[in-house]
N, C-alpha and C. Protein backbone atom coordinates (compact mmCIF):
# COMPACT_ATOMS: atom_id res chain seq x y z
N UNK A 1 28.01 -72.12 -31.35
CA UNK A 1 27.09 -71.09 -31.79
C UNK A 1 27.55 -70.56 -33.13
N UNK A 2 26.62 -70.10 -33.78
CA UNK A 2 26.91 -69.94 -35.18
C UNK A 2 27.53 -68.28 -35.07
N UNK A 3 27.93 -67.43 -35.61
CA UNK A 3 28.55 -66.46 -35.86
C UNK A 3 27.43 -65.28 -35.79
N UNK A 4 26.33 -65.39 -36.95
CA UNK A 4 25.20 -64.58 -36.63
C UNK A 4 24.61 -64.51 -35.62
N UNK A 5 24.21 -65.54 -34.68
CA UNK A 5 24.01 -65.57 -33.49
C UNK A 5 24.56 -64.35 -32.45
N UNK A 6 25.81 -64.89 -32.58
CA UNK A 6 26.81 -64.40 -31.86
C UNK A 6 26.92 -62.67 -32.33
N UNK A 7 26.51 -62.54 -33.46
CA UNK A 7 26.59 -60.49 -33.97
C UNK A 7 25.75 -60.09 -33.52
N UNK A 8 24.87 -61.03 -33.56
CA UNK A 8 23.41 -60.49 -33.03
C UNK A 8 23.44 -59.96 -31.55
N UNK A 9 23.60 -61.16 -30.95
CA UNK A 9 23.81 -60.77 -29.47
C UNK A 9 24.58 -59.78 -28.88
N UNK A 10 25.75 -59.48 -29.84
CA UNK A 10 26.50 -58.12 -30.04
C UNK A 10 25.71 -57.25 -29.42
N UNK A 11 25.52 -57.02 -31.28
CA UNK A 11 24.91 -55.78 -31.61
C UNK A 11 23.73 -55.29 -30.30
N UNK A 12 22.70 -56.23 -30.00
CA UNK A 12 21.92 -56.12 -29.02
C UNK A 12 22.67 -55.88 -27.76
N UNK A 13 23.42 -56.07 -26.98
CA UNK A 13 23.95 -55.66 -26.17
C UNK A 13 24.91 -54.35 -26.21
N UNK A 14 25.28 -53.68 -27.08
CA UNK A 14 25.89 -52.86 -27.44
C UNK A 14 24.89 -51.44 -27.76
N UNK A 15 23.96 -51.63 -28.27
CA UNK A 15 22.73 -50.89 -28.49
C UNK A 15 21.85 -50.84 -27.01
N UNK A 16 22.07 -51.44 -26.22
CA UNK A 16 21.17 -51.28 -25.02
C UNK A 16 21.94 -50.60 -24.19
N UNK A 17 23.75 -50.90 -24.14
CA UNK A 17 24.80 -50.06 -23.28
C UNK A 17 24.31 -48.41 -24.27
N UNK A 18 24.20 -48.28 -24.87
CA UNK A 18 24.24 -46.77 -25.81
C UNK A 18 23.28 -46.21 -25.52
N UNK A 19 22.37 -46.90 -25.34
CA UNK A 19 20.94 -46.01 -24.90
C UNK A 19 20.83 -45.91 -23.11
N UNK A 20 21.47 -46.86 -22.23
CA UNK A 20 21.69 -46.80 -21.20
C UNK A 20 22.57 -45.19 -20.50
N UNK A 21 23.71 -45.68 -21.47
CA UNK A 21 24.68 -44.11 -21.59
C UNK A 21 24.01 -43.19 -22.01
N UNK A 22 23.41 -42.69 -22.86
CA UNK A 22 22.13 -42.27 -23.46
C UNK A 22 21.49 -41.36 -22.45
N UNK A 23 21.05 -42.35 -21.50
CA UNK A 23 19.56 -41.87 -20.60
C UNK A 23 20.40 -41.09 -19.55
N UNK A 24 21.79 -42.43 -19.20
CA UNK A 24 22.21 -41.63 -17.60
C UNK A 24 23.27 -40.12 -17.67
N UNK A 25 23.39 -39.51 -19.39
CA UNK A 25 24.32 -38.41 -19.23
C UNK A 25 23.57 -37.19 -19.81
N UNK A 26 23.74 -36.41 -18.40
CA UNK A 26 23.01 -34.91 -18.67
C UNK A 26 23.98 -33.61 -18.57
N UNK A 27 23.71 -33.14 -19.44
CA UNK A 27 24.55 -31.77 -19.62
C UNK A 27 23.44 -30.90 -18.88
N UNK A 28 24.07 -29.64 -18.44
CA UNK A 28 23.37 -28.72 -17.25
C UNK A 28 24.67 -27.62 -17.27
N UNK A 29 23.72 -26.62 -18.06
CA UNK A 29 24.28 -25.18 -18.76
C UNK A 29 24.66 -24.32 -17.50
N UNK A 30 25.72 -23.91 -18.14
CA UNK A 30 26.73 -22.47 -16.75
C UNK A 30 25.48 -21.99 -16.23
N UNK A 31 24.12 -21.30 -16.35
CA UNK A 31 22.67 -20.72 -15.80
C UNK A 31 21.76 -21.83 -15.25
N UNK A 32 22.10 -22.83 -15.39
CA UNK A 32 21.45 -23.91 -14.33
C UNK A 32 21.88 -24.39 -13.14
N UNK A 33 21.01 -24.99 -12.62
CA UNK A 33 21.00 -26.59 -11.56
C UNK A 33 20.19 -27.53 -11.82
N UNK A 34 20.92 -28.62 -11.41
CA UNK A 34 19.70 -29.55 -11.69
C UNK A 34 19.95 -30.49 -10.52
N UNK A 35 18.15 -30.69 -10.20
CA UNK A 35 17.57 -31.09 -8.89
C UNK A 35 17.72 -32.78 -9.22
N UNK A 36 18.33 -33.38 -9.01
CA UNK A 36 18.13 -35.14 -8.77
C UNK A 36 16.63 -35.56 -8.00
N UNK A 37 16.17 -36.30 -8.42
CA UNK A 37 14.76 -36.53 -7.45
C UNK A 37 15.11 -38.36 -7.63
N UNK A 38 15.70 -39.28 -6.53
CA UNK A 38 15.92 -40.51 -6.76
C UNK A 38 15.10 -41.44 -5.92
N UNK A 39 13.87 -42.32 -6.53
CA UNK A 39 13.10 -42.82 -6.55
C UNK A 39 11.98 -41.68 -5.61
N UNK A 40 11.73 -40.44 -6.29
CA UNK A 40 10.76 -39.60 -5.77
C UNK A 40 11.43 -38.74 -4.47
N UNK A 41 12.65 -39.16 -3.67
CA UNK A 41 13.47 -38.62 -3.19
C UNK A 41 13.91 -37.50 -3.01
N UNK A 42 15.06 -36.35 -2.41
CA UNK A 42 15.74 -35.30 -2.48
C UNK A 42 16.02 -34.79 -1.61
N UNK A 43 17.55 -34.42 -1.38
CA UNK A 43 18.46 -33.31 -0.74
C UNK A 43 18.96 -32.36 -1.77
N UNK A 44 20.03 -31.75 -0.40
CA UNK A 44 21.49 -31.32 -0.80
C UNK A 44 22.41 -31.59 -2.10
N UNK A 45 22.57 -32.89 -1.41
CA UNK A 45 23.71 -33.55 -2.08
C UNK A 45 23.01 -34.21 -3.29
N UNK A 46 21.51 -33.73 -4.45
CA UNK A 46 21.43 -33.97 -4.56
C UNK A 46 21.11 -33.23 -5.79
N UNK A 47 21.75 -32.15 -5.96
CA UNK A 47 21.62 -30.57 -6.69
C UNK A 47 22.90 -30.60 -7.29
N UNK A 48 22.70 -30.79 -8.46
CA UNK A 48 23.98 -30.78 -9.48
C UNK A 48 24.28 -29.57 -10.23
N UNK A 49 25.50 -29.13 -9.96
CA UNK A 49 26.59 -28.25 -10.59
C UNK A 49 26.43 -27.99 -12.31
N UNK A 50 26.92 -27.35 -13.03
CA UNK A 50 26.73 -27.24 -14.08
C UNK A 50 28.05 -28.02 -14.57
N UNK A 51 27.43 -28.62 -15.90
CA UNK A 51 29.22 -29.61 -16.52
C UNK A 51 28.12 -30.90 -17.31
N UNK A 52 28.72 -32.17 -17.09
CA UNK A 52 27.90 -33.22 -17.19
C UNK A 52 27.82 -33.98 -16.20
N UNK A 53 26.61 -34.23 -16.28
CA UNK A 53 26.42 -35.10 -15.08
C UNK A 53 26.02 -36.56 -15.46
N UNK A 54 25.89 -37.55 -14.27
CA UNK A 54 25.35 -39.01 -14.49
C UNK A 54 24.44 -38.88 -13.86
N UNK A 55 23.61 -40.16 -14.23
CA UNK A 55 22.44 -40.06 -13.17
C UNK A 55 22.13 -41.65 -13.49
N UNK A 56 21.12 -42.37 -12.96
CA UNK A 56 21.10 -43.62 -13.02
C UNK A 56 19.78 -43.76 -13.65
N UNK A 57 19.78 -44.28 -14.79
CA UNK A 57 18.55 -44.40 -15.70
C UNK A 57 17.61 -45.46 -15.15
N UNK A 58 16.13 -44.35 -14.91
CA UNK A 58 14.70 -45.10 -14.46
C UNK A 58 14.68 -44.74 -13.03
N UNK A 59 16.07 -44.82 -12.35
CA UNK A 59 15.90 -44.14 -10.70
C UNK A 59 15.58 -43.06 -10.25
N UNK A 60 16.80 -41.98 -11.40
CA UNK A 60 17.01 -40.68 -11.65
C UNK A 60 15.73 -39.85 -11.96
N UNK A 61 14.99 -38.54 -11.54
CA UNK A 61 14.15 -37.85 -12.67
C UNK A 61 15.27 -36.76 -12.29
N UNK A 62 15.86 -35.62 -13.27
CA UNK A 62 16.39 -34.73 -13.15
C UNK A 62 15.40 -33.39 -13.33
N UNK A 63 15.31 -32.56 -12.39
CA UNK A 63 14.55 -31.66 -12.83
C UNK A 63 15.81 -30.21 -12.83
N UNK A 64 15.73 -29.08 -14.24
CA UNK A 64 15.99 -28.58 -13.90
C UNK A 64 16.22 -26.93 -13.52
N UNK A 65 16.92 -26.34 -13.44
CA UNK A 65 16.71 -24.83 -12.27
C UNK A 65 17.24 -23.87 -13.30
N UNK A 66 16.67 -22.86 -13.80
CA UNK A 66 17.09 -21.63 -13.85
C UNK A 66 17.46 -20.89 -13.20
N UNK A 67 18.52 -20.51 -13.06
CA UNK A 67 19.14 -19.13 -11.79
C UNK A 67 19.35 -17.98 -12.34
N UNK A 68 19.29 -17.71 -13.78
CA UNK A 68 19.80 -16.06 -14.27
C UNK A 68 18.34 -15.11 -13.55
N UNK A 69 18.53 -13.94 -13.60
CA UNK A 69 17.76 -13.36 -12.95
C UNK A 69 16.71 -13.22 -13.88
N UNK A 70 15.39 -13.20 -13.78
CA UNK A 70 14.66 -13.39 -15.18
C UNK A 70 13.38 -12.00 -13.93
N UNK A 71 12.91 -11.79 -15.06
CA UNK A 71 11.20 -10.85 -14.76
C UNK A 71 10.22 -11.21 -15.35
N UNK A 72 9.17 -10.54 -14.85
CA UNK A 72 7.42 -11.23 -15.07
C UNK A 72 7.29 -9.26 -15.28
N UNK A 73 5.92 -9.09 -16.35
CA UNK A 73 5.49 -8.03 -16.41
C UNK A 73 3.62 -8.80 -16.51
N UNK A 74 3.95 -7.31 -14.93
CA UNK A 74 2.39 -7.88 -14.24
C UNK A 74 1.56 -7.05 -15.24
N UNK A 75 0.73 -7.52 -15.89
CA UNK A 75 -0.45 -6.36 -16.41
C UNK A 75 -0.61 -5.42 -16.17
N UNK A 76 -1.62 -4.28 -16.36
CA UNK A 76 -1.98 -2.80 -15.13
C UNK A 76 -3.19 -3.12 -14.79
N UNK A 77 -2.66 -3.25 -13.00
CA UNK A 77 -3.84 -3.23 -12.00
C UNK A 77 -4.57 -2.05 -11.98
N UNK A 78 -5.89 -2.37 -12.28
CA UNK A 78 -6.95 -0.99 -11.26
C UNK A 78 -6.73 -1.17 -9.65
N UNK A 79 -6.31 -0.20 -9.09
CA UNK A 79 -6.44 -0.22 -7.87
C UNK A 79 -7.32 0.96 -7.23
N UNK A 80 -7.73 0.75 -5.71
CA UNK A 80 -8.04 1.95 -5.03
C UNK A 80 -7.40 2.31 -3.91
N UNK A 81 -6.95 3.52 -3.87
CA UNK A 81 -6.34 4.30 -3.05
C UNK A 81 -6.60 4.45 -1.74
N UNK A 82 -6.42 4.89 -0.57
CA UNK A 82 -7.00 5.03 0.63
C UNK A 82 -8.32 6.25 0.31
N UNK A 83 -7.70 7.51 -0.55
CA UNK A 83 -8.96 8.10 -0.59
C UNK A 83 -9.74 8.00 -1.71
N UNK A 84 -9.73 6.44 -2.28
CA UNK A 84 -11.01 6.15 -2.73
C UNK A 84 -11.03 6.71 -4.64
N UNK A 85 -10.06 6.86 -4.60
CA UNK A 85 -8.91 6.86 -6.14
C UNK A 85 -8.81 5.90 -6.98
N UNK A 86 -9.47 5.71 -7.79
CA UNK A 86 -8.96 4.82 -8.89
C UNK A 86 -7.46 4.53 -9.05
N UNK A 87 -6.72 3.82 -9.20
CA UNK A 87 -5.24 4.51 -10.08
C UNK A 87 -4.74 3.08 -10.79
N UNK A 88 -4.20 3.10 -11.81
CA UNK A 88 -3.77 2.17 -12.79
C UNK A 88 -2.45 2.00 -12.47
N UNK A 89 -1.97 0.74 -12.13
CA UNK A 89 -0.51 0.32 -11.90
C UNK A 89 -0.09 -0.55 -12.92
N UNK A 90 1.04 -0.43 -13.53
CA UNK A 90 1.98 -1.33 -14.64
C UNK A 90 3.60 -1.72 -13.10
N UNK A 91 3.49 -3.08 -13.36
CA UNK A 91 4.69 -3.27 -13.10
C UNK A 91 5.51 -4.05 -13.20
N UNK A 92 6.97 -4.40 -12.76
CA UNK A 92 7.37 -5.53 -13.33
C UNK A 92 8.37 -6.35 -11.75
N UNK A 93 8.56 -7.11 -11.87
CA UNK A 93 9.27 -8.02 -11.00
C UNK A 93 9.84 -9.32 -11.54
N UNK A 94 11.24 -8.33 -10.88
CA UNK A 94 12.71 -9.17 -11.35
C UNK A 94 12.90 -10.13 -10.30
N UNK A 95 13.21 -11.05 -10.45
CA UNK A 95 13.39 -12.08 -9.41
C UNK A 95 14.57 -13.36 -9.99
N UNK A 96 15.40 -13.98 -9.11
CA UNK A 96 16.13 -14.93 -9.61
C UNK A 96 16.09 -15.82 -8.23
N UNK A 97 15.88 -17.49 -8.72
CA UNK A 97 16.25 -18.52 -7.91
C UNK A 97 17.79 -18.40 -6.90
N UNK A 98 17.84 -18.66 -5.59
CA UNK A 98 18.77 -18.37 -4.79
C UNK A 98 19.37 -19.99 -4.09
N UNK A 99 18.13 -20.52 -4.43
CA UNK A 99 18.56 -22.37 -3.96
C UNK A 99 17.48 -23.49 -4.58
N UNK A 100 17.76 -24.35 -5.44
CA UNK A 100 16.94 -24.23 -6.29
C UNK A 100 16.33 -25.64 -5.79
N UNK A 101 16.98 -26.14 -4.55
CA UNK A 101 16.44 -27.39 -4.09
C UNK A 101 14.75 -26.93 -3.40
N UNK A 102 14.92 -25.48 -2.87
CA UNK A 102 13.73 -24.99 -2.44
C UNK A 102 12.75 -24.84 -3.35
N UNK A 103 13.48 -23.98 -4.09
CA UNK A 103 12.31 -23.31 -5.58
C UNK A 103 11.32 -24.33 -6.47
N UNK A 104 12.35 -26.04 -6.39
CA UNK A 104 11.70 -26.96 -6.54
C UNK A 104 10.56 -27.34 -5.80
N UNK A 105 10.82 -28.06 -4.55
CA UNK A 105 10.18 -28.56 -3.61
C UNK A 105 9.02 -28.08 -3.25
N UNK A 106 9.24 -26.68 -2.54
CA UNK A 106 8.08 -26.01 -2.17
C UNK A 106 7.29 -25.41 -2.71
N UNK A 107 7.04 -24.88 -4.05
CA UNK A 107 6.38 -24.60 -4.64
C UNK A 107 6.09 -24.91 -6.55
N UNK A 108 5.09 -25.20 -7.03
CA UNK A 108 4.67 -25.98 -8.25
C UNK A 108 5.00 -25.20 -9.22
N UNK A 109 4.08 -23.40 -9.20
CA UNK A 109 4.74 -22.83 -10.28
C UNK A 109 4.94 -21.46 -9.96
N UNK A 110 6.67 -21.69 -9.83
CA UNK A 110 6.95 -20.02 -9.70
C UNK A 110 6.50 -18.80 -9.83
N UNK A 111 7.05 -18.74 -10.80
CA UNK A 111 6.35 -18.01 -11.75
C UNK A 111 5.17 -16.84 -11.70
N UNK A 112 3.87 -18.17 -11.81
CA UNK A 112 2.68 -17.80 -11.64
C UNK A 112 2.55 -17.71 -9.83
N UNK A 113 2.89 -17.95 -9.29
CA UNK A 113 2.79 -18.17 -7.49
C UNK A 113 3.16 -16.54 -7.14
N UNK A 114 4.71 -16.35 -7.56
CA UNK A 114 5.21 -14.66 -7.67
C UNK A 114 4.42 -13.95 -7.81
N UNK A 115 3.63 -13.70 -9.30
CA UNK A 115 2.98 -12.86 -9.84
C UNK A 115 1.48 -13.00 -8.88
N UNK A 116 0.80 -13.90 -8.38
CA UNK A 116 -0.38 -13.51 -7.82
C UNK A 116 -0.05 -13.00 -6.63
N UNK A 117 1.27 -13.81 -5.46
CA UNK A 117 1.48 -12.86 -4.60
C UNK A 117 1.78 -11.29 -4.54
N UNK A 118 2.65 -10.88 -6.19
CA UNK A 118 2.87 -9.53 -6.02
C UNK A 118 1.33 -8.85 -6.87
N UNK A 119 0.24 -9.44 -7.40
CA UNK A 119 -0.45 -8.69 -7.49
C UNK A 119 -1.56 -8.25 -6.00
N UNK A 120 -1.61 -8.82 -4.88
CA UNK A 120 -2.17 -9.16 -3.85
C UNK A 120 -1.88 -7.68 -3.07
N UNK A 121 -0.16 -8.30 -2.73
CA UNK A 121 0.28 -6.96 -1.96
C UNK A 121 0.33 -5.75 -2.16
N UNK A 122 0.49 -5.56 -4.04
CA UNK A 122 0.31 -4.27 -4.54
C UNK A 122 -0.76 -3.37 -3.65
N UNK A 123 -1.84 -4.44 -3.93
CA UNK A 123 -3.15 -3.92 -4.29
C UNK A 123 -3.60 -3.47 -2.89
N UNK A 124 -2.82 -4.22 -1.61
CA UNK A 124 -3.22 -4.22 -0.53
C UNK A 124 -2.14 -2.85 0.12
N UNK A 125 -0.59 -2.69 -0.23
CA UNK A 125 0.19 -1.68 -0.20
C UNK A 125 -0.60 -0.14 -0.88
N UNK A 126 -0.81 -0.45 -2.00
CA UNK A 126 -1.36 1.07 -2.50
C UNK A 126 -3.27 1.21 -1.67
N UNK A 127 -3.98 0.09 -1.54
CA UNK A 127 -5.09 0.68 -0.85
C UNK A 127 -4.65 1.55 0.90
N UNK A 128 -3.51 1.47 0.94
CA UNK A 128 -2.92 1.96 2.61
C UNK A 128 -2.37 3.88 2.23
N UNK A 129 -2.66 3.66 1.24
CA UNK A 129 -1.77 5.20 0.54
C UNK A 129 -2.96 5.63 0.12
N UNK A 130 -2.54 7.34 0.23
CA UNK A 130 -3.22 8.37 -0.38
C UNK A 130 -2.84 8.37 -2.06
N UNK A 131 -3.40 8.66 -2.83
CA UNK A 131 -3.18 9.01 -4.49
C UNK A 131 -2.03 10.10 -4.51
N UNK A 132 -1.84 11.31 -3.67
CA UNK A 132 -0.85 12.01 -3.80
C UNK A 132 0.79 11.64 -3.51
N UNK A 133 0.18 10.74 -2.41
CA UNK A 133 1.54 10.00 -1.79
C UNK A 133 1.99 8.94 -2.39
N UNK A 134 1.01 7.97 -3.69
CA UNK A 134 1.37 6.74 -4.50
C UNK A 134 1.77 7.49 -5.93
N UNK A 135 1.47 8.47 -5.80
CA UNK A 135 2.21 9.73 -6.95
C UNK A 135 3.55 9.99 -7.00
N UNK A 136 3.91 10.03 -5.52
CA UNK A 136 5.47 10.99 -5.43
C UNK A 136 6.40 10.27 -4.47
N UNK A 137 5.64 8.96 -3.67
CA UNK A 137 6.60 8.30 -3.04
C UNK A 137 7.02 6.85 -3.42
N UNK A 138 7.50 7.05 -4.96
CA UNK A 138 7.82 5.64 -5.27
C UNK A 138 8.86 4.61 -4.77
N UNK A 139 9.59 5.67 -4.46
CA UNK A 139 10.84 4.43 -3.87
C UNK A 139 10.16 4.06 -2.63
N UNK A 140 9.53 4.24 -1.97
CA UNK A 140 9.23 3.79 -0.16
C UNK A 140 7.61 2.36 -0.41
N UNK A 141 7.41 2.86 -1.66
CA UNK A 141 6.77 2.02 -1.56
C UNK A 141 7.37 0.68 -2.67
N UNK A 142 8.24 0.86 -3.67
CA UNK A 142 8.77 -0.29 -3.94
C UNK A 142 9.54 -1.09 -2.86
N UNK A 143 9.82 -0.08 -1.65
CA UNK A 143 11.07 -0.31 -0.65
C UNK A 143 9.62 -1.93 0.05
N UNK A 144 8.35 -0.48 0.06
CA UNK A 144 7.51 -2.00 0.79
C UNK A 144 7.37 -2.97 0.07
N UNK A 145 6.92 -3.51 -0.90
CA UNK A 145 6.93 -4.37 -1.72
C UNK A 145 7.69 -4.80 -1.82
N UNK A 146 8.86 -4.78 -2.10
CA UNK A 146 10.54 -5.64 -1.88
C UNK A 146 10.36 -6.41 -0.40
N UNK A 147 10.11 -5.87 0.83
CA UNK A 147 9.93 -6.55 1.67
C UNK A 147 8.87 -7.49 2.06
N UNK A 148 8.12 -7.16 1.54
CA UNK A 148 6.49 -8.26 1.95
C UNK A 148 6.70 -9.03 0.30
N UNK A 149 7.36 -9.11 -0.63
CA UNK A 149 7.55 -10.23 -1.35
C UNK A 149 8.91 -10.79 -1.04
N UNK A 150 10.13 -10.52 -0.25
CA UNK A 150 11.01 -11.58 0.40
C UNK A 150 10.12 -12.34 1.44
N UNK A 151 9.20 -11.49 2.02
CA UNK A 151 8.83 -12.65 3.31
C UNK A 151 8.13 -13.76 2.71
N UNK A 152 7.48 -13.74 1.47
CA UNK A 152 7.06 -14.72 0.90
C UNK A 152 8.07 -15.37 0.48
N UNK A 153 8.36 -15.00 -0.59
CA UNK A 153 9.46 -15.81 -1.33
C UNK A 153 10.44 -16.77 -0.53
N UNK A 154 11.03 -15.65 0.40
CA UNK A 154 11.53 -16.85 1.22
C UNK A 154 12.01 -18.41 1.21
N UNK A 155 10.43 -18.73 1.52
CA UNK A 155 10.26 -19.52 1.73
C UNK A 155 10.43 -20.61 0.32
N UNK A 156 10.48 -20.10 -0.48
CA UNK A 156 10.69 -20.56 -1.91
C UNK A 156 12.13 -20.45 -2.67
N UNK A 157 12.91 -20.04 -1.98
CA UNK A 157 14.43 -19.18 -1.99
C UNK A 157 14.58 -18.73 -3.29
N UNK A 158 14.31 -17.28 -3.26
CA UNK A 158 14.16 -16.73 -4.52
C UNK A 158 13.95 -14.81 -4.08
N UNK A 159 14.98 -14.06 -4.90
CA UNK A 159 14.45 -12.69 -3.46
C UNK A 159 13.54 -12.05 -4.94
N UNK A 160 13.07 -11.19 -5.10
CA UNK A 160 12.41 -10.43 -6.10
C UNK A 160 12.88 -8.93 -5.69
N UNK A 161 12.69 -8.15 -6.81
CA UNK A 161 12.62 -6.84 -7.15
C UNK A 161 11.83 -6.47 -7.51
N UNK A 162 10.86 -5.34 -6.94
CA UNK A 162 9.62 -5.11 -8.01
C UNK A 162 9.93 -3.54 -8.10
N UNK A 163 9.00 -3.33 -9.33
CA UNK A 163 9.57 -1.94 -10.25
C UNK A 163 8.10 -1.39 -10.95
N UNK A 164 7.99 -0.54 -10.35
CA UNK A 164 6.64 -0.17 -11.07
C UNK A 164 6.48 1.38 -12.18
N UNK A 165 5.14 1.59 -12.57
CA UNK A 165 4.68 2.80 -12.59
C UNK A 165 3.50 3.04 -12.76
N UNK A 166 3.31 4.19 -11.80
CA UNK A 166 1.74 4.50 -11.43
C UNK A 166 1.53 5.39 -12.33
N UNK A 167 0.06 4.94 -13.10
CA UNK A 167 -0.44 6.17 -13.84
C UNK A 167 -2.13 6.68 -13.26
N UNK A 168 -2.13 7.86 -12.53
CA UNK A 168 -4.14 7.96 -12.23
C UNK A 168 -4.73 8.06 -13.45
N UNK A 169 -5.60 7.27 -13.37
CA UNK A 169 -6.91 7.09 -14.28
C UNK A 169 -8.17 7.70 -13.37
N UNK A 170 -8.29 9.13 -13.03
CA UNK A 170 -9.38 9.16 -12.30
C UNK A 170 -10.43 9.54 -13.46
N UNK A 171 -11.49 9.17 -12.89
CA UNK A 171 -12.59 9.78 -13.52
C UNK A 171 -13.03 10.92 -13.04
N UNK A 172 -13.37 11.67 -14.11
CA UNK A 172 -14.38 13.07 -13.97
C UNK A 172 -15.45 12.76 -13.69
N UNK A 173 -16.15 13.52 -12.49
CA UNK A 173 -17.68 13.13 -12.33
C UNK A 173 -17.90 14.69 -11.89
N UNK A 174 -19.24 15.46 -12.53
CA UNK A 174 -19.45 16.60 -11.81
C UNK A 174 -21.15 16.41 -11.20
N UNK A 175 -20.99 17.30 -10.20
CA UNK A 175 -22.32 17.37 -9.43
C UNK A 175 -22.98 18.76 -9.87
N UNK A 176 -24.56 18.41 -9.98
CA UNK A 176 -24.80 19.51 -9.65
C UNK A 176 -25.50 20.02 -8.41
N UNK A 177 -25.61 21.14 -7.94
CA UNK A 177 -26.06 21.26 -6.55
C UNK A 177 -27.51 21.06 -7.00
């Protein structure tokens, strides 16, 4: 074989190991995980540590996990009160991933999944309250909302905090007799 031949075939084999190495080494930051999914696959043992990792190029998809505690700021809901109260809610919910093989799996988008469940319960928590009592009993009712968004979440392993503030927007209406 002639010599060029022979660089060639090198070089080509040497360039395919580099891009091979390439594909199978992933770095995964001190605030991550990352989910292995092998040939569409997944466990446990299948949730990688932060450092570098390998993975086997074309088998491997790595997906991966945020765990710092991050928040969503829900818009301000109009809501109504038990007695029939307008009242404007701003709030926010802190939440961080707790297992991220779950947070993957079971649900598509966090995120947005959180935020419609906590706009739901708000709305369904403050229609159970009087306007005087969604006035002055804030902690008992963040206390509820903390609990009816773990029972969701749950299932998504992820706990939330929610944090609000109520402002009434009532309207003036006068009668005349």
């Amino acid at each position: 074989m002639d010599f060029p031949v022979v660089a060639a075939i090198a070089a080509f084999v040497i360039v395919v190991l580099l891009v091979l190495v390439y594909l199978s080494v992933r770095v995964v930051q001190q605030y991550e995980k990352m989910v292995v999914f092998r040939l569409g696959k997944t466990n446990e043992a299948m949730v990688r540590n932060p450092g570098i990792n390998f993975l086997i190029p074309i088998v491997d998809r790595p997906v991966k996990v945020d765990v710092r505690e991050q928040f969503i700021e829900v818009p301000s809901q109009t809501t109504i009160t038990k007695d029939n109260a307008p009242i404007s809610v701003d709030f926010l919910i802190y939440w961080r991933i707790s297992e991220p093989l779950k947070s993957v799996v079971n649900v598509a988008n966090f995120a947005g999944a959180l935020q419609g469940v906590a706009t739901t319960t708000l709305r369904a928590v403050i229609g159970d309250i009087l306007l005087d009592e969604v006035l002055s009993k804030r902690e008992q009712i963040n206390e509820v909302l903390r609990t009816k968004l773990d029972e969701v979440t749950e299932r998504w392993a992820a706990r939330s905090r929610p944090s609000r503030s109520a402002r009434s927007r009532r309207r003036a209406t006068s009668r005349t007799p």
